[in-house]
PDB file of N, CA and C in Angstrom:
ATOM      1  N   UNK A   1      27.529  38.800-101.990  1.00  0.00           N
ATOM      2  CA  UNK A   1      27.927  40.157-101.851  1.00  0.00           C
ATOM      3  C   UNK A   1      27.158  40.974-100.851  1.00  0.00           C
ATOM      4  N   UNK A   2      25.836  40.986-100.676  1.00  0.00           N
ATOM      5  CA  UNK A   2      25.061  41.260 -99.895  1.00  0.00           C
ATOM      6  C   UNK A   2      25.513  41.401 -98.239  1.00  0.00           C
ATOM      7  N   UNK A   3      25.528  42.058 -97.252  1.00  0.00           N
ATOM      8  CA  UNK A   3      25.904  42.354 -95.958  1.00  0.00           C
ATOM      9  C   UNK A   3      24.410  41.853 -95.217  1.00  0.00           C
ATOM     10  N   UNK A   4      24.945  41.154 -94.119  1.00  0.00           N
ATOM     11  CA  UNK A   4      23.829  40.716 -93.364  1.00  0.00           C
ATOM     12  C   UNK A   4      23.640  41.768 -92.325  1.00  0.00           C
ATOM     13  N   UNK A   5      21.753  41.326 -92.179  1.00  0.00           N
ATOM     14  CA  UNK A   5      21.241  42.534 -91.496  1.00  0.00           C
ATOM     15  C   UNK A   5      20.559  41.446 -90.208  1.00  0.00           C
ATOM     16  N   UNK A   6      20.235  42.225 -89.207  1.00  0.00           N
ATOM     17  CA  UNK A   6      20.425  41.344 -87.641  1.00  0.00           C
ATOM     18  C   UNK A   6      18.712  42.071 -87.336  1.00  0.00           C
ATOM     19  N   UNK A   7      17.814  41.248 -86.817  1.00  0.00           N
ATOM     20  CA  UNK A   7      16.427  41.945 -86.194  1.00  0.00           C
ATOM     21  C   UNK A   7      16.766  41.474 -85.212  1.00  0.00           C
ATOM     22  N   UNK A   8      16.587  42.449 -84.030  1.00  0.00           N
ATOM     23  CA  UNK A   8      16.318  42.260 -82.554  1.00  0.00           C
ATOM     24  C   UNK A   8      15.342  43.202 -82.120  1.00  0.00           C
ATOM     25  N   UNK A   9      14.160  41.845 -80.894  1.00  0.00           N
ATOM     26  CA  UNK A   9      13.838  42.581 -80.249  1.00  0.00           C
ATOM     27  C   UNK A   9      13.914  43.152 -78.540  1.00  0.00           C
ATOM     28  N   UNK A  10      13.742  43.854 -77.904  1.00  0.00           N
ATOM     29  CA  UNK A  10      14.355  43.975 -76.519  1.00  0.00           C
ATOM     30  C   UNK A  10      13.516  44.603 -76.026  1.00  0.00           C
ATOM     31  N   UNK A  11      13.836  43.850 -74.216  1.00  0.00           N
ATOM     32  CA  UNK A  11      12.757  44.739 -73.610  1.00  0.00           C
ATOM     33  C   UNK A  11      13.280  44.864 -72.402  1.00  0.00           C
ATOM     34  N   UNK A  12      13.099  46.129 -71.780  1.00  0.00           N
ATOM     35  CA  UNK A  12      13.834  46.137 -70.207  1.00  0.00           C
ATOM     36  C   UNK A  12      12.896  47.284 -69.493  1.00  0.00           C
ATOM     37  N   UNK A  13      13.474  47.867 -69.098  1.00  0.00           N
ATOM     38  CA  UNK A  13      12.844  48.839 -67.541  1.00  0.00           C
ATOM     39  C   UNK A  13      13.856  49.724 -67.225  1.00  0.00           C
ATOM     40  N   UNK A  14      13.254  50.833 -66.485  1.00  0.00           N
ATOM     41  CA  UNK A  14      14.302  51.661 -66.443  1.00  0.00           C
ATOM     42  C   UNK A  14      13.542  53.139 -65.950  1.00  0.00           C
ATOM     43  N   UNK A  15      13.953  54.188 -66.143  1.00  0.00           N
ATOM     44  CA  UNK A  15      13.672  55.748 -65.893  1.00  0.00           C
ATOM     45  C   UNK A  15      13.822  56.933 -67.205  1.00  0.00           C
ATOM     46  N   UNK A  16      12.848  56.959 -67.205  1.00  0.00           N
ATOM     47  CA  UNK A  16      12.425  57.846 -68.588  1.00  0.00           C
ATOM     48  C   UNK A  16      11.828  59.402 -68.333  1.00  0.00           C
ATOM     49  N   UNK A  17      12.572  60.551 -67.949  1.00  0.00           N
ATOM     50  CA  UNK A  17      11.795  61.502 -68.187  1.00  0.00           C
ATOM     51  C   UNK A  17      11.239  61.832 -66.685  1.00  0.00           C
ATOM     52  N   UNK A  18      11.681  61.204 -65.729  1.00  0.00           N
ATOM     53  CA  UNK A  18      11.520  60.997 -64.554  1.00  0.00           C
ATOM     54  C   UNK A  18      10.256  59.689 -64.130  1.00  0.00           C
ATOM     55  N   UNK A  19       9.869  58.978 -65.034  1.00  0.00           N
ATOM     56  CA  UNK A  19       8.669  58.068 -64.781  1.00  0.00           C
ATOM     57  C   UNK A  19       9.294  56.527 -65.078  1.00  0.00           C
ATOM     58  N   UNK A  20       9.151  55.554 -64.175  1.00  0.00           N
ATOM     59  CA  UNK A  20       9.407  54.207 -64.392  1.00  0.00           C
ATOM     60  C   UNK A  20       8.497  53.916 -65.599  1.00  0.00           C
ATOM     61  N   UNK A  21       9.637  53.015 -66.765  1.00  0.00           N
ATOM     62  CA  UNK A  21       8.754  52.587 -67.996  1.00  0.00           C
ATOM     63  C   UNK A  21       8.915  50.781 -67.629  1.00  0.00           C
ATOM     64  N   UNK A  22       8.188  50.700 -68.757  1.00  0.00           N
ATOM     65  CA  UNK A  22       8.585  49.102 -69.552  1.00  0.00           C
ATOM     66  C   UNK A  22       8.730  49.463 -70.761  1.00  0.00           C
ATOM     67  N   UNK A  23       9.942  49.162 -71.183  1.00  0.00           N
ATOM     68  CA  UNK A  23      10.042  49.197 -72.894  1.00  0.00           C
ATOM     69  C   UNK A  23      10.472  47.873 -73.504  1.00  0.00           C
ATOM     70  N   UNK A  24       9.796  48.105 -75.147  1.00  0.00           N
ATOM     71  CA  UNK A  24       9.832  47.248 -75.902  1.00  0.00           C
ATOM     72  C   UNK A  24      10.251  47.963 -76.858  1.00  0.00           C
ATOM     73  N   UNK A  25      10.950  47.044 -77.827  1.00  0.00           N
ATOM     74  CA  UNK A  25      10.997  47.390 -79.148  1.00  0.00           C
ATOM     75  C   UNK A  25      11.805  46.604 -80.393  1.00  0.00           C
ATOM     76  N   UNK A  26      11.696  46.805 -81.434  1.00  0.00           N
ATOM     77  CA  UNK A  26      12.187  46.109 -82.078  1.00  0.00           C
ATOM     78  C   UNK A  26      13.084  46.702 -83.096  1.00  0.00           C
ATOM     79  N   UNK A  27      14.400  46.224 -83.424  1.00  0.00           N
ATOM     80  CA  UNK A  27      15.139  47.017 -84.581  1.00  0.00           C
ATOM     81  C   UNK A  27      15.722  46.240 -85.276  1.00  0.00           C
ATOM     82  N   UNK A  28      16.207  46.791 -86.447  1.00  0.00           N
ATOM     83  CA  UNK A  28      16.865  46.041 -87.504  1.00  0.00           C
ATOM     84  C   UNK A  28      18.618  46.639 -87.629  1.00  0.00           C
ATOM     85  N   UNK A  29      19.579  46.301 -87.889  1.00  0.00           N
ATOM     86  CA  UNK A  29      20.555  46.731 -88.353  1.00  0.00           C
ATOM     87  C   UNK A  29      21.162  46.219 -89.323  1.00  0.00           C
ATOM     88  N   UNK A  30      21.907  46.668 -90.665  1.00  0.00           N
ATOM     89  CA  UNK A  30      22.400  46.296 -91.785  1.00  0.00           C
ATOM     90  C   UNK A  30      23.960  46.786 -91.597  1.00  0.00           C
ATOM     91  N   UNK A  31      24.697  45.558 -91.793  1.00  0.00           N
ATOM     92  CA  UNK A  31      26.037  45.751 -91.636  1.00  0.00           C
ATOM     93  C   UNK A  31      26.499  46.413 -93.058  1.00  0.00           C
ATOM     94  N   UNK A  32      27.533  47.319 -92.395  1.00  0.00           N
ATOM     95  CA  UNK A  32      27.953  48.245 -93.993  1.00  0.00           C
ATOM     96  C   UNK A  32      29.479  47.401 -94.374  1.00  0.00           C
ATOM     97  N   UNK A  33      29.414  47.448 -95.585  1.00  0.00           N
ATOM     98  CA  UNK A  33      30.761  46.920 -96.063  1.00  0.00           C
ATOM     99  C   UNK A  33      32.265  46.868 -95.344  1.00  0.00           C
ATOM    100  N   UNK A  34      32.359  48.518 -94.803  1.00  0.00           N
ATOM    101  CA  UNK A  34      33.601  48.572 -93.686  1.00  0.00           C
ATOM    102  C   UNK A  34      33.369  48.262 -92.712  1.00  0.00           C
ATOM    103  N   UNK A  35      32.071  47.364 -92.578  1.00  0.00           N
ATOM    104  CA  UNK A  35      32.069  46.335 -91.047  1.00  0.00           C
ATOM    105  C   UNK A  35      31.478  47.232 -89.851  1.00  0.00           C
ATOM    106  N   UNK A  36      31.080  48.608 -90.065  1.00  0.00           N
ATOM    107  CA  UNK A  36      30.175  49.049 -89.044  1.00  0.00           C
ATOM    108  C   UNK A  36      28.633  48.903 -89.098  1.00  0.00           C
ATOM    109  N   UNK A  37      27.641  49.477 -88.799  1.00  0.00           N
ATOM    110  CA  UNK A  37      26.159  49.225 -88.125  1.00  0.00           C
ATOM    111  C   UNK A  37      25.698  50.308 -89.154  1.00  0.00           C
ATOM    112  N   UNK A  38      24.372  49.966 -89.714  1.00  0.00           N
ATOM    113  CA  UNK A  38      23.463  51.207 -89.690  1.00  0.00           C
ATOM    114  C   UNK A  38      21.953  50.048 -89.068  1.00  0.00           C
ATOM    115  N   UNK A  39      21.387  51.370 -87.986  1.00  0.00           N
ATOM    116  CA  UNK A  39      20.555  50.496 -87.998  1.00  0.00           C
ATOM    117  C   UNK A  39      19.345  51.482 -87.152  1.00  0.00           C
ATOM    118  N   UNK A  40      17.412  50.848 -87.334  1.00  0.00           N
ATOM    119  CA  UNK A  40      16.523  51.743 -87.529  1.00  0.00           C
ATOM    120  C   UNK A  40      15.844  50.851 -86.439  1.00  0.00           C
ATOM    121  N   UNK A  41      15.058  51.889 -85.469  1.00  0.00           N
ATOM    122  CA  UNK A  41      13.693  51.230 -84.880  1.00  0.00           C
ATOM    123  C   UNK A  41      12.612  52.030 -85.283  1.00  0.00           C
ATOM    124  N   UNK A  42      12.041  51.262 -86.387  1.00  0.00           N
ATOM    125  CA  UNK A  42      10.565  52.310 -86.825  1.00  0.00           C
ATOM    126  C   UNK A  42       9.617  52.222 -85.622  1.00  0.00           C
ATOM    127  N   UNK A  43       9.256  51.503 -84.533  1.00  0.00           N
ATOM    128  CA  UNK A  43       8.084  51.234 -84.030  1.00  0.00           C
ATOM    129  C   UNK A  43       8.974  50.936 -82.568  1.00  0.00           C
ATOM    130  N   UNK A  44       8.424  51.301 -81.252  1.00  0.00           N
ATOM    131  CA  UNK A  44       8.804  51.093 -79.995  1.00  0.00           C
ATOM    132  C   UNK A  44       8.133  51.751 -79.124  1.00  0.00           C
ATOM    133  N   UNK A  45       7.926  51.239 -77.745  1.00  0.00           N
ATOM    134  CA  UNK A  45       6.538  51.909 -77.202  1.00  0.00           C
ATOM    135  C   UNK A  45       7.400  51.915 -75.171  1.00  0.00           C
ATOM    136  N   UNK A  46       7.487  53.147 -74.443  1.00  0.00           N
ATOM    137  CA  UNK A  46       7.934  52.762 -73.359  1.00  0.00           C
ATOM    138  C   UNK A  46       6.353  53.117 -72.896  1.00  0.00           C
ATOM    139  N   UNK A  47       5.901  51.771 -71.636  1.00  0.00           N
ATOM    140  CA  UNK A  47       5.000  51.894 -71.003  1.00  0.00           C
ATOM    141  C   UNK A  47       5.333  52.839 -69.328  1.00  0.00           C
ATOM    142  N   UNK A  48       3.983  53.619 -68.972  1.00  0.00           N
ATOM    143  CA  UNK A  48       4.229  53.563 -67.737  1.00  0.00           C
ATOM    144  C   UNK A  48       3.074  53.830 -66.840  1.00  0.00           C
ATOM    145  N   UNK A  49       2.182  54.259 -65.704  1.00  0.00           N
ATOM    146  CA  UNK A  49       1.372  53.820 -65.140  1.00  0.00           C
ATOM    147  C   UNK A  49       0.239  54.332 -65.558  1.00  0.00           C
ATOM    148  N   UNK A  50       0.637  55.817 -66.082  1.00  0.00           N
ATOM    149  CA  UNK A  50      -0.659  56.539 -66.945  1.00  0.00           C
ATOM    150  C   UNK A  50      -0.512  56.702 -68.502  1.00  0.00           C
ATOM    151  N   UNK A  51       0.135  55.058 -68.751  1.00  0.00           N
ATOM    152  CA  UNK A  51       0.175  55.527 -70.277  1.00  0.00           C
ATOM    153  C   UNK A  51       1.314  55.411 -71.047  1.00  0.00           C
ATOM    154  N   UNK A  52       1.480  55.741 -72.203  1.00  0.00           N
ATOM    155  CA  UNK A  52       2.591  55.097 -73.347  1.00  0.00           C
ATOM    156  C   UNK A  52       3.058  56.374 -73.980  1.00  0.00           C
ATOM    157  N   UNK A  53       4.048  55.659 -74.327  1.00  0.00           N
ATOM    158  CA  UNK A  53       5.015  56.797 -75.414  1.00  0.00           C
ATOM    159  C   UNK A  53       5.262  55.847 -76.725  1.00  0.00           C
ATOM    160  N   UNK A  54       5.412  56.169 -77.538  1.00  0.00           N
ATOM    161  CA  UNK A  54       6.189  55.470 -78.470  1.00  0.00           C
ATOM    162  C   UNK A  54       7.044  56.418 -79.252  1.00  0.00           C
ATOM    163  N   UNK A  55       8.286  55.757 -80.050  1.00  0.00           N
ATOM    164  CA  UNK A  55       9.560  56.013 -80.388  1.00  0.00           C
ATOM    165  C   UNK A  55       9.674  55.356 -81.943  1.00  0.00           C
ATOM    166  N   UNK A  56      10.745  56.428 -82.766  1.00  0.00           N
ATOM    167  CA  UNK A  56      11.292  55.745 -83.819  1.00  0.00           C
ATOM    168  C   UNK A  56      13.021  56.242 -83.164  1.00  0.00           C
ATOM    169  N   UNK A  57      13.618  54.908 -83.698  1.00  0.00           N
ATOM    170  CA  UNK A  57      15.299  55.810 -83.052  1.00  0.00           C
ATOM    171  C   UNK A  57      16.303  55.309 -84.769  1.00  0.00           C
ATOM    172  N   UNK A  58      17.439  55.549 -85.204  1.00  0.00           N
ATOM    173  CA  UNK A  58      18.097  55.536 -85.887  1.00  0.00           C
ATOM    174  C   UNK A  58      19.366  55.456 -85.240  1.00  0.00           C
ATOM    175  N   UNK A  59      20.195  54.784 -86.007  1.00  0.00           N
ATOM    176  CA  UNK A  59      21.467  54.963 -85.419  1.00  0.00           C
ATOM    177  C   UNK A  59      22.878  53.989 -85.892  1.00  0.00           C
ATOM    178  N   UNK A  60      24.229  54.887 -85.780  1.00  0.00           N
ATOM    179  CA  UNK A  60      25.253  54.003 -86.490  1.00  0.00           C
ATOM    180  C   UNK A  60      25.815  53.492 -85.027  1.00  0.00           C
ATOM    181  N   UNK A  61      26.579  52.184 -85.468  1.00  0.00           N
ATOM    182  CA  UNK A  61      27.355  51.833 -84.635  1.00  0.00           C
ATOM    183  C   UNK A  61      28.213  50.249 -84.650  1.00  0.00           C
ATOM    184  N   UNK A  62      29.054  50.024 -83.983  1.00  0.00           N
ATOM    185  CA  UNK A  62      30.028  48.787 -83.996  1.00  0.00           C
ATOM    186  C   UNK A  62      29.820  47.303 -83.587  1.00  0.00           C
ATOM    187  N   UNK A  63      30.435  46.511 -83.993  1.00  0.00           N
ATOM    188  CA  UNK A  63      30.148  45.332 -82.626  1.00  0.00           C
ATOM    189  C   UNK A  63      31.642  45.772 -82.133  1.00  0.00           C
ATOM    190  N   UNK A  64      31.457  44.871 -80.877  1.00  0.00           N
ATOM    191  CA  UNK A  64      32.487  45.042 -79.811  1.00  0.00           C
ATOM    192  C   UNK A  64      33.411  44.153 -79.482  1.00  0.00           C
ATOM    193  N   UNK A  65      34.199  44.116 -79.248  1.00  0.00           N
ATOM    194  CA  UNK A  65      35.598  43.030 -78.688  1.00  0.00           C
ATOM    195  C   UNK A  65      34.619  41.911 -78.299  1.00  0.00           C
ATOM    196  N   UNK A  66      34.191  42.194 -77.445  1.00  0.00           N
ATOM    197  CA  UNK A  66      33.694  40.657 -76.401  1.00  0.00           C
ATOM    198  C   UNK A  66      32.378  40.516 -76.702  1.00  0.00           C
ATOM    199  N   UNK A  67      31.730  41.295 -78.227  1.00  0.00           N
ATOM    200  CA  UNK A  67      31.061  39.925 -78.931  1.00  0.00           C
ATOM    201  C   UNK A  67      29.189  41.121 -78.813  1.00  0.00           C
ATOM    202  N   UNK A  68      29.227  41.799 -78.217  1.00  0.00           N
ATOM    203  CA  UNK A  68      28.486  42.873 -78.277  1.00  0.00           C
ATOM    204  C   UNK A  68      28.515  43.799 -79.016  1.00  0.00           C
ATOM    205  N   UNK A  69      27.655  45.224 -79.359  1.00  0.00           N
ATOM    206  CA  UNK A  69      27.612  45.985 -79.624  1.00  0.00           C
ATOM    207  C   UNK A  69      27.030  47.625 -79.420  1.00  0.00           C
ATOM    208  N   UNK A  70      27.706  48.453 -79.975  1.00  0.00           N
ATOM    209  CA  UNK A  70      27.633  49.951 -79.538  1.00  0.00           C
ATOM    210  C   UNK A  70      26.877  50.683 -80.495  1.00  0.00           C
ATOM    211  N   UNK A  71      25.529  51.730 -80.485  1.00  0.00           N
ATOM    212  CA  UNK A  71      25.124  52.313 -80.945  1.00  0.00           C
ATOM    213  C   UNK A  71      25.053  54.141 -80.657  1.00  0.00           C
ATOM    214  N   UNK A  72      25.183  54.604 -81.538  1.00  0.00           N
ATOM    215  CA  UNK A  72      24.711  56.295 -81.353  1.00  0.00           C
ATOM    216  C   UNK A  72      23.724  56.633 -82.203  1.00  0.00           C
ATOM    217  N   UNK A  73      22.539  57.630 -82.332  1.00  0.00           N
ATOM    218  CA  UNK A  73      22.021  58.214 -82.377  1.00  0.00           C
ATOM    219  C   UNK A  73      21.216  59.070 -82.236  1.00  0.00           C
ATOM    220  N   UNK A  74      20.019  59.534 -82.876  1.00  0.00           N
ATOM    221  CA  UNK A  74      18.561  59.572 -82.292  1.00  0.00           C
ATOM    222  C   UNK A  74      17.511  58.937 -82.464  1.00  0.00           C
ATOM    223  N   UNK A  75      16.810  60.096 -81.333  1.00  0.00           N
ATOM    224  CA  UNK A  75      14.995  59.012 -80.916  1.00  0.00           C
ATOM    225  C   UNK A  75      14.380  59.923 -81.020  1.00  0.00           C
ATOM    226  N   UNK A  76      12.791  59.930 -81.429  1.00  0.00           N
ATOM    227  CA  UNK A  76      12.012  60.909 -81.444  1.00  0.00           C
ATOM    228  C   UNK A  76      10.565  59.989 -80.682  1.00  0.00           C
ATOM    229  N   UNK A  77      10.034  60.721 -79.789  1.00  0.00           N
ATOM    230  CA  UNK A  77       9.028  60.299 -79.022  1.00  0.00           C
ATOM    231  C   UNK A  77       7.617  60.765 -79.150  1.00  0.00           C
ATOM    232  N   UNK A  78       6.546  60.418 -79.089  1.00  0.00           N
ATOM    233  CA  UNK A  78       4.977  60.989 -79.135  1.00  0.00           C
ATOM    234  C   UNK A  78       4.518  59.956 -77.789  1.00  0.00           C
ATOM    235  N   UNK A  79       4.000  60.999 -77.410  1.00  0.00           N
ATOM    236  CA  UNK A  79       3.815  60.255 -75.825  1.00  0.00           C
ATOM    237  C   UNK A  79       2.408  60.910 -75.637  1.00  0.00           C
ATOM    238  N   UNK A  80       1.453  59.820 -75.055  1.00  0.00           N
ATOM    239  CA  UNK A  80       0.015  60.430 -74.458  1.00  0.00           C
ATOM    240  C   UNK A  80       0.083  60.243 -73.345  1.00  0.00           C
ATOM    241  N   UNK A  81       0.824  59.435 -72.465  1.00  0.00           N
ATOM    242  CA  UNK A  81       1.291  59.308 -70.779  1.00  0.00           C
ATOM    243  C   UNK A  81       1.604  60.575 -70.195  1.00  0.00           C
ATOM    244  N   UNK A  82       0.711  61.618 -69.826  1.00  0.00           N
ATOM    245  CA  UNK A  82       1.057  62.850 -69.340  1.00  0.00           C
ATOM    246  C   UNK A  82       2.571  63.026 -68.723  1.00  0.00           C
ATOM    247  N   UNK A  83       2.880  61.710 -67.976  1.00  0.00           N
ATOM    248  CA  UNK A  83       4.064  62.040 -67.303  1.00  0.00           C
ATOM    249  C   UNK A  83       5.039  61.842 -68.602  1.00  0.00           C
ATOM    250  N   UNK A  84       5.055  61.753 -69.654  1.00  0.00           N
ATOM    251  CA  UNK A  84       6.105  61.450 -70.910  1.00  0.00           C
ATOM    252  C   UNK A  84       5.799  62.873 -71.504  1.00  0.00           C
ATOM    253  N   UNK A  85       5.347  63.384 -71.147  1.00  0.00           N
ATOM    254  CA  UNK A  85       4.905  64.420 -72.405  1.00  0.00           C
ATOM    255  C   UNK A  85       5.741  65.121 -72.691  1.00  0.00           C
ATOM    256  N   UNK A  86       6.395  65.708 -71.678  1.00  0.00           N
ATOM    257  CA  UNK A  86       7.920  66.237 -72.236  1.00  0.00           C
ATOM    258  C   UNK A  86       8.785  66.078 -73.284  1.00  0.00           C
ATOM    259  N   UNK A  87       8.941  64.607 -73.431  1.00  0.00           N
ATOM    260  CA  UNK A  87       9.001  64.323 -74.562  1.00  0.00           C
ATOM    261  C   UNK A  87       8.926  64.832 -75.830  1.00  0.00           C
ATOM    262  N   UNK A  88       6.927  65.108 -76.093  1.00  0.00           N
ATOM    263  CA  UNK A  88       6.925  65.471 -76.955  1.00  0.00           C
ATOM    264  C   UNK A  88       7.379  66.679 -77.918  1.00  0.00           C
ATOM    265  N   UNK A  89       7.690  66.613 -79.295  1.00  0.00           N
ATOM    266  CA  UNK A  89       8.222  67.281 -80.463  1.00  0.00           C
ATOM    267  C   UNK A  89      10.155  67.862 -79.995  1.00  0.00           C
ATOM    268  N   UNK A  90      10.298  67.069 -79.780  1.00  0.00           N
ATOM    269  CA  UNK A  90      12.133  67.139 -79.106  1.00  0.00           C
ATOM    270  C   UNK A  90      12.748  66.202 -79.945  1.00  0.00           C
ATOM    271  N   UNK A  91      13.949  66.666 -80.176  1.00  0.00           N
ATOM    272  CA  UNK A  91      15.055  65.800 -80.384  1.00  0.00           C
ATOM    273  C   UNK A  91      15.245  65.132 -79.473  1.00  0.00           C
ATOM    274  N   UNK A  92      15.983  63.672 -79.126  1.00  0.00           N
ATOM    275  CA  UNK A  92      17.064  62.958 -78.436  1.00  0.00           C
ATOM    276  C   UNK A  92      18.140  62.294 -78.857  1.00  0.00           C
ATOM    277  N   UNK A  93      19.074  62.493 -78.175  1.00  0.00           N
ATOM    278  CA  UNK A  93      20.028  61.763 -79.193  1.00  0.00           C
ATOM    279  C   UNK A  93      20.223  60.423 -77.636  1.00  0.00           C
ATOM    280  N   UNK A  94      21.490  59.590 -78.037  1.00  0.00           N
ATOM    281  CA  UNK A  94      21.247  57.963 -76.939  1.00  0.00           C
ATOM    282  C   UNK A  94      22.564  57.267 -77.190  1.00  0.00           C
ATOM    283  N   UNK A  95      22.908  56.754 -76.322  1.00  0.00           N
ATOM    284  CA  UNK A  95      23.857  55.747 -76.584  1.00  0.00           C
ATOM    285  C   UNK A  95      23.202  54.266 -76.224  1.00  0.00           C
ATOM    286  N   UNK A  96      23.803  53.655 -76.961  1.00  0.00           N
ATOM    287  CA  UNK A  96      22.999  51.796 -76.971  1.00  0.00           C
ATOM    288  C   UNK A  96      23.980  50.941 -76.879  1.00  0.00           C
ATOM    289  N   UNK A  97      24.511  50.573 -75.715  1.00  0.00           N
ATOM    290  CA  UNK A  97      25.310  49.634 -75.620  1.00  0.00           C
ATOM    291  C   UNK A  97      24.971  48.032 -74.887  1.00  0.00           C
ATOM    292  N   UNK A  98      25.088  46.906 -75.357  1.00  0.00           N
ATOM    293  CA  UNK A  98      25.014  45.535 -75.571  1.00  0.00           C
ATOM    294  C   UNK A  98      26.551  44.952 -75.301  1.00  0.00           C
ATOM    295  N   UNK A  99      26.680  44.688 -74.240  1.00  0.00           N
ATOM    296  CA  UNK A  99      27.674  43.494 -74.031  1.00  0.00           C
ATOM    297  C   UNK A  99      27.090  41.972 -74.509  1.00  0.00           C
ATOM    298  N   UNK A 100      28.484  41.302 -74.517  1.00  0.00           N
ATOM    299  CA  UNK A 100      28.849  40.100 -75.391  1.00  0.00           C
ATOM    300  C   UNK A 100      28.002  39.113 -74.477  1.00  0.00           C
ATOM    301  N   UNK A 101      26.735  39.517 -73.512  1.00  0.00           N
ATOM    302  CA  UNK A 101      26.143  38.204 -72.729  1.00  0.00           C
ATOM    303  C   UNK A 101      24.459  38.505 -72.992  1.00  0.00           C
ATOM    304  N   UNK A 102      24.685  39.957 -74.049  1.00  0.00           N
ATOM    305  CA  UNK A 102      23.236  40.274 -73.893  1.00  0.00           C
ATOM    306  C   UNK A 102      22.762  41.454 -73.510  1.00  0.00           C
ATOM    307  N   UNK A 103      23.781  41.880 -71.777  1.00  0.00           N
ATOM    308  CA  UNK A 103      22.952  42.880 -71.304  1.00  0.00           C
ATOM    309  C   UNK A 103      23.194  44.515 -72.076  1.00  0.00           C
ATOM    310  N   UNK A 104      22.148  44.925 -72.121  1.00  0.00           N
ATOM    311  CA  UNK A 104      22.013  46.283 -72.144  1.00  0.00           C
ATOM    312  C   UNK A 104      21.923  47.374 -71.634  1.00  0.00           C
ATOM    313  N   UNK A 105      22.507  48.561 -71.921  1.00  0.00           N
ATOM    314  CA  UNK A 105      22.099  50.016 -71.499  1.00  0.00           C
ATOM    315  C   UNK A 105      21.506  51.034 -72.720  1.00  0.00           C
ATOM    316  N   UNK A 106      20.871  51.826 -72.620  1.00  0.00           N
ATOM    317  CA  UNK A 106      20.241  52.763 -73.032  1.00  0.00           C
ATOM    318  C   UNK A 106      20.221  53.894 -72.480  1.00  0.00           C
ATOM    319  N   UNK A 107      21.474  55.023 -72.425  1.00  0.00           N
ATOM    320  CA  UNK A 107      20.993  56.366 -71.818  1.00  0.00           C
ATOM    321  C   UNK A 107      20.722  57.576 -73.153  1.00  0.00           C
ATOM    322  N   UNK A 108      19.747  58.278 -72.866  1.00  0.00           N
ATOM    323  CA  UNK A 108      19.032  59.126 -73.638  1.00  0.00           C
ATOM    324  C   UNK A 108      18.858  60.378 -73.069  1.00  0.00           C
ATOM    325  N   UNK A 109      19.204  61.552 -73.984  1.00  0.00           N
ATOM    326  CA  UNK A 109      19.529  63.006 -73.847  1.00  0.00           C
ATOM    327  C   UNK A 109      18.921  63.661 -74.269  1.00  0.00           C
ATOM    328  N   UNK A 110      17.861  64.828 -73.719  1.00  0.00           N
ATOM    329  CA  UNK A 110      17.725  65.828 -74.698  1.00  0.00           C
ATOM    330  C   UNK A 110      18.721  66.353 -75.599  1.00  0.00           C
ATOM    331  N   UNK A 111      18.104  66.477 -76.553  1.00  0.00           N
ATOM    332  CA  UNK A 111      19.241  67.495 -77.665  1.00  0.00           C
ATOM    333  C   UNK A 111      19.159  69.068 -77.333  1.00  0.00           C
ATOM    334  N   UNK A 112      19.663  69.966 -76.760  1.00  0.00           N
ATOM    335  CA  UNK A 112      19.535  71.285 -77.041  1.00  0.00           C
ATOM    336  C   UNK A 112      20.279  71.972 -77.333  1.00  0.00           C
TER     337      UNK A 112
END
């Protein structure tokens, strides 16, 4: 009866806040009975030349036709990387999308 739950972890590169990161992180998702996503990253850290941020994000979402999947929610950031600091005490909300080969996107919004 139980719904299976999926750990992944991921890591890519990208533009954060205006500063090149490296991010990592790891999340869990628990499939809900009507076959959609809930799913949590307690712990995630984007690196960048002066320093780190780290992240918890939340979020519902689908798998996809061709074998991937789609996420929405939010992220909340604490950043000591001066250039992240912006970041700090903000909402974000994100879209998380995973095609059926792997690759990923991650775009992320202030909330205001």
């Amino acid at each position: 009866g139980a719904c299976p739950k999926f750990e992944v972890t991921a890591t890519g590169s990208g533009t954060l806040a205006g500063a090149e990161v490296q991010t990592l992180a790891t999340y869990a998702a628990q499939m809900r009975e009507d076959g959609t996503l809930y799913g949590e990253c307690p712990a995630g850290a984007s690196m960048t030349q002066d320093g780190v941020a780290t992240f918890r994000a939340t979020g519902c979402g689908s798998f996809t036709a061709d074998g991937g999947a789609t996420f929405r929610g939010a992220v909340y950031f604490q950043a000591s990387a001066p250039s992240l600091a912006s970041l700090n005490g903000i909402c974000c909300v994100y879209h998380w999308d995973v095609d059926g080969d792997g690759n990923a996107t991650w775009d992320i919004w202030e909330w205001k």
